[in-house]
Protein backbone atom coordinates (compact mmCIF):
# COMPACT_ATOMS: atom_id res chain seq x y z
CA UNK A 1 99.82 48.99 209.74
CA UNK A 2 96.34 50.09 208.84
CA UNK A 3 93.80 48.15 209.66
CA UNK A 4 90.64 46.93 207.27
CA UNK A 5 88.33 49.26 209.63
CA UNK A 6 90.54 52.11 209.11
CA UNK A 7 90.25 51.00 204.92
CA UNK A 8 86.49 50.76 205.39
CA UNK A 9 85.90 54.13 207.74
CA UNK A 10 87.61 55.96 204.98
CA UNK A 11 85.57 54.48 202.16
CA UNK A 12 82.28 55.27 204.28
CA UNK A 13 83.62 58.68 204.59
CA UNK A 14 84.37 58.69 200.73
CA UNK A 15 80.84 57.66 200.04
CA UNK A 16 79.12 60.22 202.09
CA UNK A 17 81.09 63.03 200.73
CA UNK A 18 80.33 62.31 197.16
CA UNK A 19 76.23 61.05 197.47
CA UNK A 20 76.24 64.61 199.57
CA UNK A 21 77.66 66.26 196.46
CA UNK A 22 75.15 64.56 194.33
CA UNK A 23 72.20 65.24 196.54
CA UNK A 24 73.73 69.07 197.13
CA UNK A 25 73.49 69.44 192.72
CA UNK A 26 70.57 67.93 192.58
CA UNK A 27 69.01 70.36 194.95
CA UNK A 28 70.56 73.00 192.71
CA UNK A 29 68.81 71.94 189.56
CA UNK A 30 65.65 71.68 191.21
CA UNK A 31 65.47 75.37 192.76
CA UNK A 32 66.65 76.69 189.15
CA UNK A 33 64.00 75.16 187.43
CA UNK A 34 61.62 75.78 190.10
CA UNK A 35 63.09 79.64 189.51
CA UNK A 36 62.54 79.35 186.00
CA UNK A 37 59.30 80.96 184.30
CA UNK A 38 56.75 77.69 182.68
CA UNK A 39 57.12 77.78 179.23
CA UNK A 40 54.33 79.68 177.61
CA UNK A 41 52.27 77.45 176.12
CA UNK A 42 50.60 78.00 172.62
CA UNK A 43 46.82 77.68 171.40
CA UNK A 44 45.99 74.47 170.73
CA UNK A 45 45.82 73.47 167.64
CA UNK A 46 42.03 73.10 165.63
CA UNK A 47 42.08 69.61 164.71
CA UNK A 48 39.43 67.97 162.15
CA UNK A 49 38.45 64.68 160.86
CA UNK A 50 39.00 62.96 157.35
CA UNK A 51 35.48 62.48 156.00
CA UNK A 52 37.03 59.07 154.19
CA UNK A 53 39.58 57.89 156.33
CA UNK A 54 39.19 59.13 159.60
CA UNK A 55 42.52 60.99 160.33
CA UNK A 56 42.75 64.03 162.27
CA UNK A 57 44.40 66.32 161.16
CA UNK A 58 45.49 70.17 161.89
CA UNK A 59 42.81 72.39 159.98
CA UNK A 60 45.57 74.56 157.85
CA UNK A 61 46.24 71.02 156.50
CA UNK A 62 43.10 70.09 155.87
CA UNK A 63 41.67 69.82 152.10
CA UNK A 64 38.01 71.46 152.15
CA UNK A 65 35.31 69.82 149.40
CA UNK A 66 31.76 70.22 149.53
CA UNK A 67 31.37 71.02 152.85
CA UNK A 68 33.50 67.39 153.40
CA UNK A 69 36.83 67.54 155.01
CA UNK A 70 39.91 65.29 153.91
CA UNK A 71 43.40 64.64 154.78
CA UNK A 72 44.64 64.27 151.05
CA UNK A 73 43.41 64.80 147.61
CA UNK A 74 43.34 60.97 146.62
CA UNK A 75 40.22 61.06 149.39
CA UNK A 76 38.83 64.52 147.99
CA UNK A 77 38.73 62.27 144.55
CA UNK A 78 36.88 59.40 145.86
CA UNK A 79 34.08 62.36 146.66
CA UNK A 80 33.61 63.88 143.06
């Protein structure tokens, strides 16, 4: 008859061979993304500030009026 040592040894054993599995993937991922190049990363962005509301926003977005900067044209109108 097996006894509840024996039942318990064998889930120990159980355990260890899957969290060593785990750890052994894990260890895996790491090196390949260590191995992988860093993404290249692009130029930030020129960001400027609504002259009415405050919002920054990305310049090629940007509405330009009288040497005043704004995020929409309801604010460019509250400037004519």
């Amino acid at each position: 008859m097996i006894s509840i040592r024996s039942i318990l040894l064998i889930l120990v054993l159980i355990g260890i061979f899957y969290a060593s599995r785990k750890i052994r993937q894990r260890m895996k991922r790491l090196q390949q993304a260590r191995n992988e190049k860093p993404p290249i990363q692009e130029k930030h962005a020129v960001v400027l500030r609504c002259d009415h509301c405050g919002l920054h926003i990305p310049e090629q977005e940007a509405i330009h009026y009288n040497n005043k900067i704004f995020c929409c044209e309801q604010h460019k109108k509250h400037y004519h």
